[in-house]
C-alpha atoms as a PDB file:
ATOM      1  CA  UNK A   1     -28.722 -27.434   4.744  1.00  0.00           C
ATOM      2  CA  UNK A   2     -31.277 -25.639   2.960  1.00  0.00           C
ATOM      3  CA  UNK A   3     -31.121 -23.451  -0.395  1.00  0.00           C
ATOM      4  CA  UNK A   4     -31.356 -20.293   1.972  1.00  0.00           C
ATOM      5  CA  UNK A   5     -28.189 -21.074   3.911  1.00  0.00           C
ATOM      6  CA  UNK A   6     -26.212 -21.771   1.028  1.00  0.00           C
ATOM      7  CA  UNK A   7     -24.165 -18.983  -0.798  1.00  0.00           C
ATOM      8  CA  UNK A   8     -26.136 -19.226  -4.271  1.00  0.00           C
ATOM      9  CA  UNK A   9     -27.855 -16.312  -5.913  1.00  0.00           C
ATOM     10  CA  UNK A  10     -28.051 -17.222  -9.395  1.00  0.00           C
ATOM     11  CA  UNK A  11     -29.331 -19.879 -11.955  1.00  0.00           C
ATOM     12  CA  UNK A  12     -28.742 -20.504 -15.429  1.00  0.00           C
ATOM     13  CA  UNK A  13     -32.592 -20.525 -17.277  1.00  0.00           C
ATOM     14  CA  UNK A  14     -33.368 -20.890 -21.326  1.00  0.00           C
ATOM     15  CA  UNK A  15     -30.681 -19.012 -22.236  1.00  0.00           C
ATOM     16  CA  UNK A  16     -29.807 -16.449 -19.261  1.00  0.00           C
ATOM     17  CA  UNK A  17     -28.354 -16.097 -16.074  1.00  0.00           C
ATOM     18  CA  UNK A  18     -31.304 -15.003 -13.981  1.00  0.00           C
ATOM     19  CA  UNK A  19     -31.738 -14.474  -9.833  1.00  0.00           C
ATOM     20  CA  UNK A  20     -32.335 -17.554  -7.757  1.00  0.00           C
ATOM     21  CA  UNK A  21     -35.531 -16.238  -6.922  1.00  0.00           C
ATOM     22  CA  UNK A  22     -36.382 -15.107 -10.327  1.00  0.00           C
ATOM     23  CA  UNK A  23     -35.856 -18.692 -11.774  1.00  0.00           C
ATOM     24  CA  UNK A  24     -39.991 -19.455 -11.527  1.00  0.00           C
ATOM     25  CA  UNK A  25     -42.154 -21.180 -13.688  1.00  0.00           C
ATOM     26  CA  UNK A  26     -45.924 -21.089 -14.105  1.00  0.00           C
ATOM     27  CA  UNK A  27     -48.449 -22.897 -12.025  1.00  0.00           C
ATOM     28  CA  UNK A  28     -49.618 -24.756 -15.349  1.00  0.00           C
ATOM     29  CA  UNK A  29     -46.370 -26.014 -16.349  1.00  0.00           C
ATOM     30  CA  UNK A  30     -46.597 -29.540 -17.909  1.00  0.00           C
ATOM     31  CA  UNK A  31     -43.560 -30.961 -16.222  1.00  0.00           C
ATOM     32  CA  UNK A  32     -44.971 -30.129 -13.001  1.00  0.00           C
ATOM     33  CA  UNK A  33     -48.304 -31.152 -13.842  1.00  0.00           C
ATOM     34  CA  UNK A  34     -47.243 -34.722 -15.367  1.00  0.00           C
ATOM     35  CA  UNK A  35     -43.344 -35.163 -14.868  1.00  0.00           C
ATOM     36  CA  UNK A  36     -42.513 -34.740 -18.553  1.00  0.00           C
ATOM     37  CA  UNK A  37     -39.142 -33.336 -17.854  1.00  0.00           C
ATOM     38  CA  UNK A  38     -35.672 -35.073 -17.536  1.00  0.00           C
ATOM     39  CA  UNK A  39     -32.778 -34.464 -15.435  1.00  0.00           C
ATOM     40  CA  UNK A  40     -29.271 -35.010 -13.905  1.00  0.00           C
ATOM     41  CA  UNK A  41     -27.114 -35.442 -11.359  1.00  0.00           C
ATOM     42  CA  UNK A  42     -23.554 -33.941 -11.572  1.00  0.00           C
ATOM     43  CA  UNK A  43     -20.588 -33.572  -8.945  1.00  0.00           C
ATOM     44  CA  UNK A  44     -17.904 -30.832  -9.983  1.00  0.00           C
ATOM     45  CA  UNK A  45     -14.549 -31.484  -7.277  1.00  0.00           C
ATOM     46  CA  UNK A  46     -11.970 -29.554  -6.567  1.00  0.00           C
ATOM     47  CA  UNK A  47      -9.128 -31.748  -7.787  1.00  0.00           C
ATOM     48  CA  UNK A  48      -5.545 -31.391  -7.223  1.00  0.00           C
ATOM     49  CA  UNK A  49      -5.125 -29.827 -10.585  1.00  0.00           C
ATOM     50  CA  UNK A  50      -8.137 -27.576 -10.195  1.00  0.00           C
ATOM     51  CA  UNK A  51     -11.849 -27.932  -9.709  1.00  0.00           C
ATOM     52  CA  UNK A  52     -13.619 -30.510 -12.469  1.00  0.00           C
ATOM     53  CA  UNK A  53     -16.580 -31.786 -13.406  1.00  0.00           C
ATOM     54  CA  UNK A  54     -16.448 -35.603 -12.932  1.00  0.00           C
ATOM     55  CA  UNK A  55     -17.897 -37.471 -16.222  1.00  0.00           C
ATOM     56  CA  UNK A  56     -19.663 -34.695 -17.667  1.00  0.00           C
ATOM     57  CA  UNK A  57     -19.711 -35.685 -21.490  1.00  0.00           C
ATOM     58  CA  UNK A  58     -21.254 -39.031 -20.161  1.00  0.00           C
ATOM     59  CA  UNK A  59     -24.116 -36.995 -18.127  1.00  0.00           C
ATOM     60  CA  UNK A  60     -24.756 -34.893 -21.225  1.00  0.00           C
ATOM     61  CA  UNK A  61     -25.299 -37.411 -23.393  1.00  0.00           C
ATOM     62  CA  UNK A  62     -27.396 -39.429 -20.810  1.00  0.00           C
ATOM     63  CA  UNK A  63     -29.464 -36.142 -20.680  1.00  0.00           C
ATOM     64  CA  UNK A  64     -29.858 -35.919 -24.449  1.00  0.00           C
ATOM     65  CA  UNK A  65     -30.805 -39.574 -24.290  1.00  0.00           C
ATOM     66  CA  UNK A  66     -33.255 -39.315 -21.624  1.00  0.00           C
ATOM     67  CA  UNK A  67     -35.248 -37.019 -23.352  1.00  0.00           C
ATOM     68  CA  UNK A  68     -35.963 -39.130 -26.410  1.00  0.00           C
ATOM     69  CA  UNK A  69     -38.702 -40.939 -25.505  1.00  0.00           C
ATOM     70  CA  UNK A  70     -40.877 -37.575 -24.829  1.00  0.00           C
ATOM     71  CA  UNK A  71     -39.635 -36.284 -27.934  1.00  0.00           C
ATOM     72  CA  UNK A  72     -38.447 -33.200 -25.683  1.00  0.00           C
ATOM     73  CA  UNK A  73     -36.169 -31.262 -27.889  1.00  0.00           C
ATOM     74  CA  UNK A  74     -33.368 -30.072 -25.627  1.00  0.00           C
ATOM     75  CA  UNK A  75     -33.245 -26.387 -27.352  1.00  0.00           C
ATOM     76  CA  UNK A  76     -29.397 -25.878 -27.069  1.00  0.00           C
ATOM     77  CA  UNK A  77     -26.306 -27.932 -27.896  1.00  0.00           C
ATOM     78  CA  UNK A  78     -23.846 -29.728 -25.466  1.00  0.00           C
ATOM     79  CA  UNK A  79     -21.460 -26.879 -26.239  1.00  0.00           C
ATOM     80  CA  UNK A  80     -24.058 -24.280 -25.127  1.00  0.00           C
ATOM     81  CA  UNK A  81     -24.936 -26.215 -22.075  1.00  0.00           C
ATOM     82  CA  UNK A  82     -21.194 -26.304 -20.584  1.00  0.00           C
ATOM     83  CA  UNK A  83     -20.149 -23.555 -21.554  1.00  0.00           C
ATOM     84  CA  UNK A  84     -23.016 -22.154 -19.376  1.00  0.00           C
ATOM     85  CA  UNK A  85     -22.278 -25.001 -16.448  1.00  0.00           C
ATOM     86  CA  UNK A  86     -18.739 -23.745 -16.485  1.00  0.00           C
ATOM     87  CA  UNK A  87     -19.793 -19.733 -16.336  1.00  0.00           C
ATOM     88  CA  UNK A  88     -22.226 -20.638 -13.536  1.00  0.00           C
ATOM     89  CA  UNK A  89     -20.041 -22.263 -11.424  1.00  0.00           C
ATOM     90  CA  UNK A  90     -17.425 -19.386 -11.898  1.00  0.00           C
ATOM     91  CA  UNK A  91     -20.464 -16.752 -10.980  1.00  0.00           C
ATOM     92  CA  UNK A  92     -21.060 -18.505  -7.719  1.00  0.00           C
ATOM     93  CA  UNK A  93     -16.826 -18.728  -7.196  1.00  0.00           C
ATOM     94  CA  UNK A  94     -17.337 -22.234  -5.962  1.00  0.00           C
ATOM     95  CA  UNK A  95     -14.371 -25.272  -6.426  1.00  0.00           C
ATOM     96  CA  UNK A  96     -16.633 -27.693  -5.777  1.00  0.00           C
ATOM     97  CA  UNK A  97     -20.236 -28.274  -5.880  1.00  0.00           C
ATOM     98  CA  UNK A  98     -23.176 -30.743  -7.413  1.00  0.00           C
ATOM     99  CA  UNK A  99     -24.257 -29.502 -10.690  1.00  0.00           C
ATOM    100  CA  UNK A 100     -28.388 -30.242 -11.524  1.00  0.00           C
ATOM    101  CA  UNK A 101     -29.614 -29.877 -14.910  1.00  0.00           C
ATOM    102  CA  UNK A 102     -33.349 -30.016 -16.034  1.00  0.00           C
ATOM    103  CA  UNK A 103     -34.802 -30.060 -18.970  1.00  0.00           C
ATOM    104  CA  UNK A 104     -38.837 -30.085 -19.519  1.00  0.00           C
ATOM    105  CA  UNK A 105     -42.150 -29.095 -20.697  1.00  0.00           C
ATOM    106  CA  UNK A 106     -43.510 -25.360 -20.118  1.00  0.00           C
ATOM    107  CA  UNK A 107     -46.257 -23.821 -20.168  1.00  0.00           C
ATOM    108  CA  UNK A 108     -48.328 -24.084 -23.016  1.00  0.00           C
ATOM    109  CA  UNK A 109     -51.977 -26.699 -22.134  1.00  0.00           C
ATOM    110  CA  UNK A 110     -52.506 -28.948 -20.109  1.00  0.00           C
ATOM    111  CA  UNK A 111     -53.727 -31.942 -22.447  1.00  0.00           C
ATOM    112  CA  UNK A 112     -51.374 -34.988 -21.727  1.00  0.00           C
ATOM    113  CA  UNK A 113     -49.885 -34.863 -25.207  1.00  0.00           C
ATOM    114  CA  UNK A 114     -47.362 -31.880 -24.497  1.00  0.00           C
ATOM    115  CA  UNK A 115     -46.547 -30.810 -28.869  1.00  0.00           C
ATOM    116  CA  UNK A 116     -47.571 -27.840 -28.028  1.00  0.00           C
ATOM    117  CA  UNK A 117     -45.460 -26.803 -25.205  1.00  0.00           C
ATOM    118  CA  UNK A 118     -42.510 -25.110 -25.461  1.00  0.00           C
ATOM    119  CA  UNK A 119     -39.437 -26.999 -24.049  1.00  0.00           C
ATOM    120  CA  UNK A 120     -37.688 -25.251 -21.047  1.00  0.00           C
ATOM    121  CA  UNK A 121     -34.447 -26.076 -19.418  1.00  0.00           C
ATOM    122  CA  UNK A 122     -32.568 -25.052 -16.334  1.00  0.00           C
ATOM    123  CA  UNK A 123     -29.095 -25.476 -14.641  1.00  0.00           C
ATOM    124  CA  UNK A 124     -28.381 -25.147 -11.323  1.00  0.00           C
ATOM    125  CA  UNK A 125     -25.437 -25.462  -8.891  1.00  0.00           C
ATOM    126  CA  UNK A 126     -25.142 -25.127  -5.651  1.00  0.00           C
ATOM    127  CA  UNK A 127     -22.605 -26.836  -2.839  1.00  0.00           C
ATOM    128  CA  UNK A 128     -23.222 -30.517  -1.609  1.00  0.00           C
ATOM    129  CA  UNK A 129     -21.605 -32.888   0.716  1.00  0.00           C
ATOM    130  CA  UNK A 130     -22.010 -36.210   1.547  1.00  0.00           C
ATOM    131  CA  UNK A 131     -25.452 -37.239   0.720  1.00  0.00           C
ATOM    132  CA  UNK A 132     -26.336 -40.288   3.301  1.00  0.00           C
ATOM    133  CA  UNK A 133     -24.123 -38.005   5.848  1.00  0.00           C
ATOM    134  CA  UNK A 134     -20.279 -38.005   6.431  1.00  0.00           C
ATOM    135  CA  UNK A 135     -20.012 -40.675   8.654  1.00  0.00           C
ATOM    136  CA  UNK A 136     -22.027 -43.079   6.190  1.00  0.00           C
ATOM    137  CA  UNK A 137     -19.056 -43.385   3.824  1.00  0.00           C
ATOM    138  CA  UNK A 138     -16.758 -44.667   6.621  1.00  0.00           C
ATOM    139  CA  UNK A 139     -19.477 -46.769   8.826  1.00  0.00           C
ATOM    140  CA  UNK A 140     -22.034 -47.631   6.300  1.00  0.00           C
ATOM    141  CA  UNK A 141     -26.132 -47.250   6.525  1.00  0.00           C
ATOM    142  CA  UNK A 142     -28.994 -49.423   7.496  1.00  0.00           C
ATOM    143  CA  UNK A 143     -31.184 -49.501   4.915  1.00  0.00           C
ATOM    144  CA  UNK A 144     -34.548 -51.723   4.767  1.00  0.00           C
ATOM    145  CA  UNK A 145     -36.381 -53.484   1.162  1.00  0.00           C
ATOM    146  CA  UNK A 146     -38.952 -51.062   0.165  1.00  0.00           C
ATOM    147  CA  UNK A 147     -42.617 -52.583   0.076  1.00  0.00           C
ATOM    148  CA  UNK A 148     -42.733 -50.417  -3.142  1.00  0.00           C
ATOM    149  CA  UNK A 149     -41.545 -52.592  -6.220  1.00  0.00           C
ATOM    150  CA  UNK A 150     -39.516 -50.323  -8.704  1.00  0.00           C
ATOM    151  CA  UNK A 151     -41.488 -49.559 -11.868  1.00  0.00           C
ATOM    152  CA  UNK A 152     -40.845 -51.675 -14.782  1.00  0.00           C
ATOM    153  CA  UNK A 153     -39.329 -50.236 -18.419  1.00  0.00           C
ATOM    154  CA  UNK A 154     -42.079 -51.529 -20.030  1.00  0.00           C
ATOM    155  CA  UNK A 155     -44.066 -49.107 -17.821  1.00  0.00           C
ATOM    156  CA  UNK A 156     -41.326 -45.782 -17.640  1.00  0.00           C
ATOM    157  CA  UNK A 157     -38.256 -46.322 -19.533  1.00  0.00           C
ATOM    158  CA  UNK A 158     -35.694 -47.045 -16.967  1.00  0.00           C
ATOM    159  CA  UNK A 159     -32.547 -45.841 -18.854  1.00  0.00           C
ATOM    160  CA  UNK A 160     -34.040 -42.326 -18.883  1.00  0.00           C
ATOM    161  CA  UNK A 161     -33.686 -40.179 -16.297  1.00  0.00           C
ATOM    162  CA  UNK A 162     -37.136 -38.738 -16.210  1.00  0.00           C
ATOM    163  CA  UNK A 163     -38.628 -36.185 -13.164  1.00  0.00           C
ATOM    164  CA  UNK A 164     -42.367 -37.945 -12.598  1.00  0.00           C
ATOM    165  CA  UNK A 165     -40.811 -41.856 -12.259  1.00  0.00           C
ATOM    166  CA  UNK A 166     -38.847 -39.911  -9.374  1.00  0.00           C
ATOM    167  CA  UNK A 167     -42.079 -40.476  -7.559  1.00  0.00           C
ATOM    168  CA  UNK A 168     -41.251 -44.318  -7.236  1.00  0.00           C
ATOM    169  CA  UNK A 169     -38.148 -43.477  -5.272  1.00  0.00           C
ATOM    170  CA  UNK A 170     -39.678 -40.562  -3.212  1.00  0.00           C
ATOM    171  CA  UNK A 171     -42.090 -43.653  -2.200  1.00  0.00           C
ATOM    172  CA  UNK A 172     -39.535 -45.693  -0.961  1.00  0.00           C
ATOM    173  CA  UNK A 173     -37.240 -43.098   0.674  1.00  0.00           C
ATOM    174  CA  UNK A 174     -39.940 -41.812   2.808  1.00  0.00           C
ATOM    175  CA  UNK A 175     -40.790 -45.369   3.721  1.00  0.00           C
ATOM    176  CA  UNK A 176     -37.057 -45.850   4.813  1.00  0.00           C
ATOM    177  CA  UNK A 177     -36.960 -42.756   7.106  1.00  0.00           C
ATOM    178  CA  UNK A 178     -40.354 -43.269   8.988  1.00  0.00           C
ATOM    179  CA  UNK A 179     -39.292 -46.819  10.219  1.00  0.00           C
ATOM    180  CA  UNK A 180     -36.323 -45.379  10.970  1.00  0.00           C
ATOM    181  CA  UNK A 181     -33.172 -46.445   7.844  1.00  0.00           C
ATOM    182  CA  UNK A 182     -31.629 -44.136   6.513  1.00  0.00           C
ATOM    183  CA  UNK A 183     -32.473 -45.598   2.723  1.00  0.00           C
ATOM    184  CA  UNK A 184     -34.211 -48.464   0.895  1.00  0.00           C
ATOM    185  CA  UNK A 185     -33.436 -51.208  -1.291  1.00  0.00           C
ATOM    186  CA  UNK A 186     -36.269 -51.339  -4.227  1.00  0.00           C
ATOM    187  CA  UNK A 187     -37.233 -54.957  -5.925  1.00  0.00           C
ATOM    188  CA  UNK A 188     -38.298 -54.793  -9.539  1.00  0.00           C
ATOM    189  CA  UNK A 189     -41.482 -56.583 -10.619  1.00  0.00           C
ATOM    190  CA  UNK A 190     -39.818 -59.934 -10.324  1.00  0.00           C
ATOM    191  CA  UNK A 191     -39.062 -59.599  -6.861  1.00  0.00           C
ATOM    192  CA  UNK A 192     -35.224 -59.426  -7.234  1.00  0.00           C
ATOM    193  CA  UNK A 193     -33.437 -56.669  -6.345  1.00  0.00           C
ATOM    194  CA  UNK A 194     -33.340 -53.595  -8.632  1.00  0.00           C
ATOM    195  CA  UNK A 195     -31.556 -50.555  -6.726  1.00  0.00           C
ATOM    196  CA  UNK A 196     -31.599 -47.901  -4.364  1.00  0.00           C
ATOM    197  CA  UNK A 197     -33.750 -44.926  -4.643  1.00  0.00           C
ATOM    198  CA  UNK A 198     -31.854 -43.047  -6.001  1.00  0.00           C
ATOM    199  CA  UNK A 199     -28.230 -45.555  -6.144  1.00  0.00           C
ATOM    200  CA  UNK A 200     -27.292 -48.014  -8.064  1.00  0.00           C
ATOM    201  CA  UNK A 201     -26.204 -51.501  -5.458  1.00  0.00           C
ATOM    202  CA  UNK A 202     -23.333 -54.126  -5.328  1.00  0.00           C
ATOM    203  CA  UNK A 203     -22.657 -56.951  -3.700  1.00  0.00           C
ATOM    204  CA  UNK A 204     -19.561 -58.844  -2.580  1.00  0.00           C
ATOM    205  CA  UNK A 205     -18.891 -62.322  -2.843  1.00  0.00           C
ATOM    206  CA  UNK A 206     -15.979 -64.579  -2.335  1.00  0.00           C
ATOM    207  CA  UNK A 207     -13.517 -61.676  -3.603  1.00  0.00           C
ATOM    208  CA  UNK A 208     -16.246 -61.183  -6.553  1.00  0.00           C
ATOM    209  CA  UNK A 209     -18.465 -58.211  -7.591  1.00  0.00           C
ATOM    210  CA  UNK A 210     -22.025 -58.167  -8.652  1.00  0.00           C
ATOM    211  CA  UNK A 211     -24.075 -55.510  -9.937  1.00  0.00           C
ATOM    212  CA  UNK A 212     -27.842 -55.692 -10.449  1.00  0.00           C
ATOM    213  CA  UNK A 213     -27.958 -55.333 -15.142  1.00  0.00           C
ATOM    214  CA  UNK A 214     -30.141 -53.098 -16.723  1.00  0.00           C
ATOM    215  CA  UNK A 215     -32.798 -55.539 -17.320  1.00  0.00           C
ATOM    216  CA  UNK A 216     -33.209 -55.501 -13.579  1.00  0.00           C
ATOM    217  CA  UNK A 217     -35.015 -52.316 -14.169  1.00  0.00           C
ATOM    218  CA  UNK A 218     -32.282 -50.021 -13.111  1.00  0.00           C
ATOM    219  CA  UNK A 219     -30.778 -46.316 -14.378  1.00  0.00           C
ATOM    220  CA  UNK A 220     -27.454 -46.870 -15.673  1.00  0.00           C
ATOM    221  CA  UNK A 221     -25.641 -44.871 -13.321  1.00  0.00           C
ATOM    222  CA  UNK A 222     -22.528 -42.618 -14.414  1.00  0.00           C
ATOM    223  CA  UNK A 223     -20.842 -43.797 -11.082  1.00  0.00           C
ATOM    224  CA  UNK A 224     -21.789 -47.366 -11.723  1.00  0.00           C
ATOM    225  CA  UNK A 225     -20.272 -47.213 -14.719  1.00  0.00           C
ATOM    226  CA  UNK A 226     -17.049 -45.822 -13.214  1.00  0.00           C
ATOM    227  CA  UNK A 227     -16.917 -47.913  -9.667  1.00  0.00           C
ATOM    228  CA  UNK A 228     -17.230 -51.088 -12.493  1.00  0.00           C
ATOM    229  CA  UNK A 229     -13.991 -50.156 -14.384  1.00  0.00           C
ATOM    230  CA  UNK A 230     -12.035 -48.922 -11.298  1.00  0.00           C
ATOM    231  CA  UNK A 231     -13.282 -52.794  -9.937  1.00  0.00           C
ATOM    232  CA  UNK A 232     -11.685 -54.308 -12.884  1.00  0.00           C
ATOM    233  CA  UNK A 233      -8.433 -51.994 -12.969  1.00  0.00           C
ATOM    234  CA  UNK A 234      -7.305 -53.129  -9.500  1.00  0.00           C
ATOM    235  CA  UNK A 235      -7.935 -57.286 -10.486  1.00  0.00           C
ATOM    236  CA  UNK A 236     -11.937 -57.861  -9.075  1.00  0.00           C
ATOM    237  CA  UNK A 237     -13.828 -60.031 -11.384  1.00  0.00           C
ATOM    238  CA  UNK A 238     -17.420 -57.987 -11.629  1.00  0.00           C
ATOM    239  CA  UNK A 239     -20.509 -59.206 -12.957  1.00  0.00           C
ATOM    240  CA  UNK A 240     -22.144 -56.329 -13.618  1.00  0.00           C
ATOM    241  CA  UNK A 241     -25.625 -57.904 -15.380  1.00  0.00           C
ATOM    242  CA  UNK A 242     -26.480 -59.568 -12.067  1.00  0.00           C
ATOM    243  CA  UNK A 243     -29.255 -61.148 -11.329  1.00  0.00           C
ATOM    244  CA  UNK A 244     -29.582 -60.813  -7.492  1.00  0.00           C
ATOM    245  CA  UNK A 245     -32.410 -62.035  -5.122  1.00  0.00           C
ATOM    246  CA  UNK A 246     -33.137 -60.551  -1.679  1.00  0.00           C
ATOM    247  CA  UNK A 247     -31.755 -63.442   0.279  1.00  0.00           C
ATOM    248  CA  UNK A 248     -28.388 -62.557  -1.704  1.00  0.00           C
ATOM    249  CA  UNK A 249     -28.623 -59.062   0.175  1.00  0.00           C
ATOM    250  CA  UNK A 250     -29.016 -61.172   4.024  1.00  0.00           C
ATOM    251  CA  UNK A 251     -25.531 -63.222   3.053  1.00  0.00           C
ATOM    252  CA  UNK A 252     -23.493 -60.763   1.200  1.00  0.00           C
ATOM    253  CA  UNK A 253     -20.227 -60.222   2.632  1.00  0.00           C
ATOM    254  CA  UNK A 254     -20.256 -56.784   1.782  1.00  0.00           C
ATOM    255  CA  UNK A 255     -22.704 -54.487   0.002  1.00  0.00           C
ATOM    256  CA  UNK A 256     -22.559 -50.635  -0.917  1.00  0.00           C
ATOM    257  CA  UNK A 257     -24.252 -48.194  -2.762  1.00  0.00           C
ATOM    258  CA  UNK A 258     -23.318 -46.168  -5.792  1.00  0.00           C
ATOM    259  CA  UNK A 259     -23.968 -42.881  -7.443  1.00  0.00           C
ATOM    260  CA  UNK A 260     -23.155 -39.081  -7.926  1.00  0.00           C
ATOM    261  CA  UNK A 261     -25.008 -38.118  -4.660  1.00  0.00           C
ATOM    262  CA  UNK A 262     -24.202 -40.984  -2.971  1.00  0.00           C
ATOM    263  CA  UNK A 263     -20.608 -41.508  -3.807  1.00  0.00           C
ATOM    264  CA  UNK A 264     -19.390 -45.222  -3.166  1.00  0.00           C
ATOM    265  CA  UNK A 265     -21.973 -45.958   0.185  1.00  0.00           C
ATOM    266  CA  UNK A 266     -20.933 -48.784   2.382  1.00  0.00           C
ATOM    267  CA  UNK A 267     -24.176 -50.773   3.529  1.00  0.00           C
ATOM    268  CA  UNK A 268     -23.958 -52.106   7.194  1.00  0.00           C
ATOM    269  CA  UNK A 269     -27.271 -53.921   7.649  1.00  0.00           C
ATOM    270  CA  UNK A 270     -30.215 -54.807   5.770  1.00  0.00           C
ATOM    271  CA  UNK A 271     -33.890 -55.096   7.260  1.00  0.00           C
ATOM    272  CA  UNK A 272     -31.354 -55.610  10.655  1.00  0.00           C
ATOM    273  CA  UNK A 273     -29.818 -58.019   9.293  1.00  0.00           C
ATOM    274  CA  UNK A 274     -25.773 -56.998   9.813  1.00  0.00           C
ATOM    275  CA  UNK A 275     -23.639 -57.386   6.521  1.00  0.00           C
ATOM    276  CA  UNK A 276     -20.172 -59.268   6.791  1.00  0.00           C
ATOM    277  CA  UNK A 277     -18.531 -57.441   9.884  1.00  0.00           C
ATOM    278  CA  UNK A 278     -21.684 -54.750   9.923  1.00  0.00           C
ATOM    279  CA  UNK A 279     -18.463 -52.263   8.930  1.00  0.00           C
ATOM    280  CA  UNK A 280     -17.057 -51.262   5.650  1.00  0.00           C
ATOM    281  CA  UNK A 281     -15.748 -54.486   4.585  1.00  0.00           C
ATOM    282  CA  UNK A 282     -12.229 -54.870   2.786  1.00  0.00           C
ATOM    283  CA  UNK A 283     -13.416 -54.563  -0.944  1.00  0.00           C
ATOM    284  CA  UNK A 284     -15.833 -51.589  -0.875  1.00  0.00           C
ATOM    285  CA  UNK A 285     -12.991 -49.680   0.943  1.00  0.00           C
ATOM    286  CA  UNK A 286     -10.358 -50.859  -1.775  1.00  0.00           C
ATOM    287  CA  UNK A 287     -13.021 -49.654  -4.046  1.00  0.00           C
ATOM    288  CA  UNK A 288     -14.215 -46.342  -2.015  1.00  0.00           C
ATOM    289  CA  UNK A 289     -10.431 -44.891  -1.268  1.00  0.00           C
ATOM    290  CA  UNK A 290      -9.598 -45.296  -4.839  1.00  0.00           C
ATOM    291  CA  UNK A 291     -12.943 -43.751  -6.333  1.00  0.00           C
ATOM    292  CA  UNK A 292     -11.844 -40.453  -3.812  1.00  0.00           C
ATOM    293  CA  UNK A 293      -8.505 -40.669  -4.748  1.00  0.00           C
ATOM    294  CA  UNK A 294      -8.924 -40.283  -8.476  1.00  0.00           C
ATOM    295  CA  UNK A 295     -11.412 -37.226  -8.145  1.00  0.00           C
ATOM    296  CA  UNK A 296      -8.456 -36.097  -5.784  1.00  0.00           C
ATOM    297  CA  UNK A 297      -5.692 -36.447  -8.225  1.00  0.00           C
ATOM    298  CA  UNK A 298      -6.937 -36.831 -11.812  1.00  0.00           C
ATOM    299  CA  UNK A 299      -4.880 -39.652 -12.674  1.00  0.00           C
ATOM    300  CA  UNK A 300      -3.725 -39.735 -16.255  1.00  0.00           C
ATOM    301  CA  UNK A 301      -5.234 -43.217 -16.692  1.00  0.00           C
ATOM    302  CA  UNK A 302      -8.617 -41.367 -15.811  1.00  0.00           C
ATOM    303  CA  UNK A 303      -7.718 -37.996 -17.369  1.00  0.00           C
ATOM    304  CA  UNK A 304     -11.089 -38.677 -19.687  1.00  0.00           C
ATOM    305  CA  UNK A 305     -13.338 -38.646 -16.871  1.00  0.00           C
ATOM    306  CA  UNK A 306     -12.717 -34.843 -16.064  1.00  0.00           C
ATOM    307  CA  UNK A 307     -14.019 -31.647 -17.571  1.00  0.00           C
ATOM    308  CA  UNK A 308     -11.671 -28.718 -15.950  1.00  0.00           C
ATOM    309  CA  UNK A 309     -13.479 -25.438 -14.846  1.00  0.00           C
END
């Protein structure tokens, strides 16, 4: 679905509540120029007690964080920002939707050191289903190894969400789609396995849990984070600063993707090679109908995890 068939009309910019269509920037804009802007990924559900925004503290401060390494001053508080998330999301009377914020570099020059460009930032919401498609998250996805290696954090820090590194994914997902997958598995510069292009990846072993650690040149994912302690709460051992080669992904017994677009992913094949059963195998969907049913119900256990509209 495109931006015109969806019932949005308005986007919170630098302060104001402006007209989708008004939300423009200038041709010269440094962020669009060089990809010195930072971002997120949000998902707001409607719960059982109310619409919510899942983890949104954590996102914040990932945001914040992000931008420290381009010394981009994010020009309003945390308390600014959702207070204006919240008001947005009322405007466009939605219950649930994914939330994108963006923070970057205006216009100003065009000289690769940006000091003299005023910071900008954006929030948009708009609403957002499954992203790999419906029936993904009951059958799985074929997905392929990328022949692009995911970019190193000596290179582009990888614990910061930043807009230009986005090209190494774009890369990789286009790869995917003209053979035919519907996503990509990316190796880091070691040739192990790093992530998806835009998902963080498990595996399952013998009853155990793996997840690729952040020196495998991976983002940190908010729903990595959470699919880790929900693991441990119901008795899985996880590993979650795996090392974990390619031929690991061929003899997995199960593998699935996480993240806020993605949810929790089953992954049915790899480079056609089927995965256990080539279904959604036992612990994913232990893992999967629990993840759904505590942004369903807002558990007290998880009560922390929620930000109510």
């Amino acid at each position: 679905m495109g931006f015109d068939e969806m019932d949005v009309d308005t986007i919170w910019m630098d302060g104001e509540f402006v007209d989708w269509d008004d939300a423009q920037i200038h041709v010269l804009t440094h962020g669009l120029h060089y990809g010195t802007g930072v971002f997120e990924g949000v998902r707001c559900y409607d719960t059982a007690k109310g619409p919510a925004i899942f983890r949104w503290e954590d996102h914040l401060e990932r945001l914040y964080d992000s931008a420290k390494p381009y010394d981009l001053e994010i020009p309003y508080d945390p308390a600014e920002l959702t207070e204006a998330t919240i008001e947005l999301i009322d405007r466009q009377d939605l219950t649930s939707c994914y939330i994108r914020p963006i923070a970057f570099y205006g216009y100003g020059m065009l000289g690769l050191n940006p000091s003299d460009c005023p910071e900008q930032i954006a929030i948009a919401v708009w609403p957002w289903g499954a992203y790999l498609g419906e029936e993904a998250l009951e059958e799985g996805v074929d997905v392929a190894v990328s022949s692009w290696r995911k970019h190193a954090s000596s290179q582009i820090p990888t614990n910061s969400k930043t807009t230009g590194a986005y090209v190494n994914s774009v890369l990789a997902s286009l790869e995917a789609k003209e053979n035919d997958y519907v996503e990509a598995i990316v190796l880091n510069k070691e040739g192990n396995v790093a992530e998806g292009p835009g998902e963080n990846i498990f595996l399952v072993r013998d009853g155990e849990i793996f997840t690729t650690g952040l020196a495998e040149s991976i983002l940190d994912g908010i729903t990595r984070q959470s699919v880790i302690d929900i693991a441990r709460d119901l008795g899985y051992t996880v590993y979650d600063q795996a090392t974990i080669s390619r031929g690991e992904l061929y003899t997995a017994d199960e593998l699935f993707f996480t993240g806020t677009a993605a949810e929790v992913t089953p992954i049915r094949s790899v480079d056609d090679n089927e995965i256990g059963e080539g279904t959604k195998g036992p612990v994913t969907d232990d893992i999967q109908s629990t993840f759904f049913e505590i942004v369903d119900q807002q558990p007290e256990a998880y009560a922390d995890w929620f930000h109510p509209v």
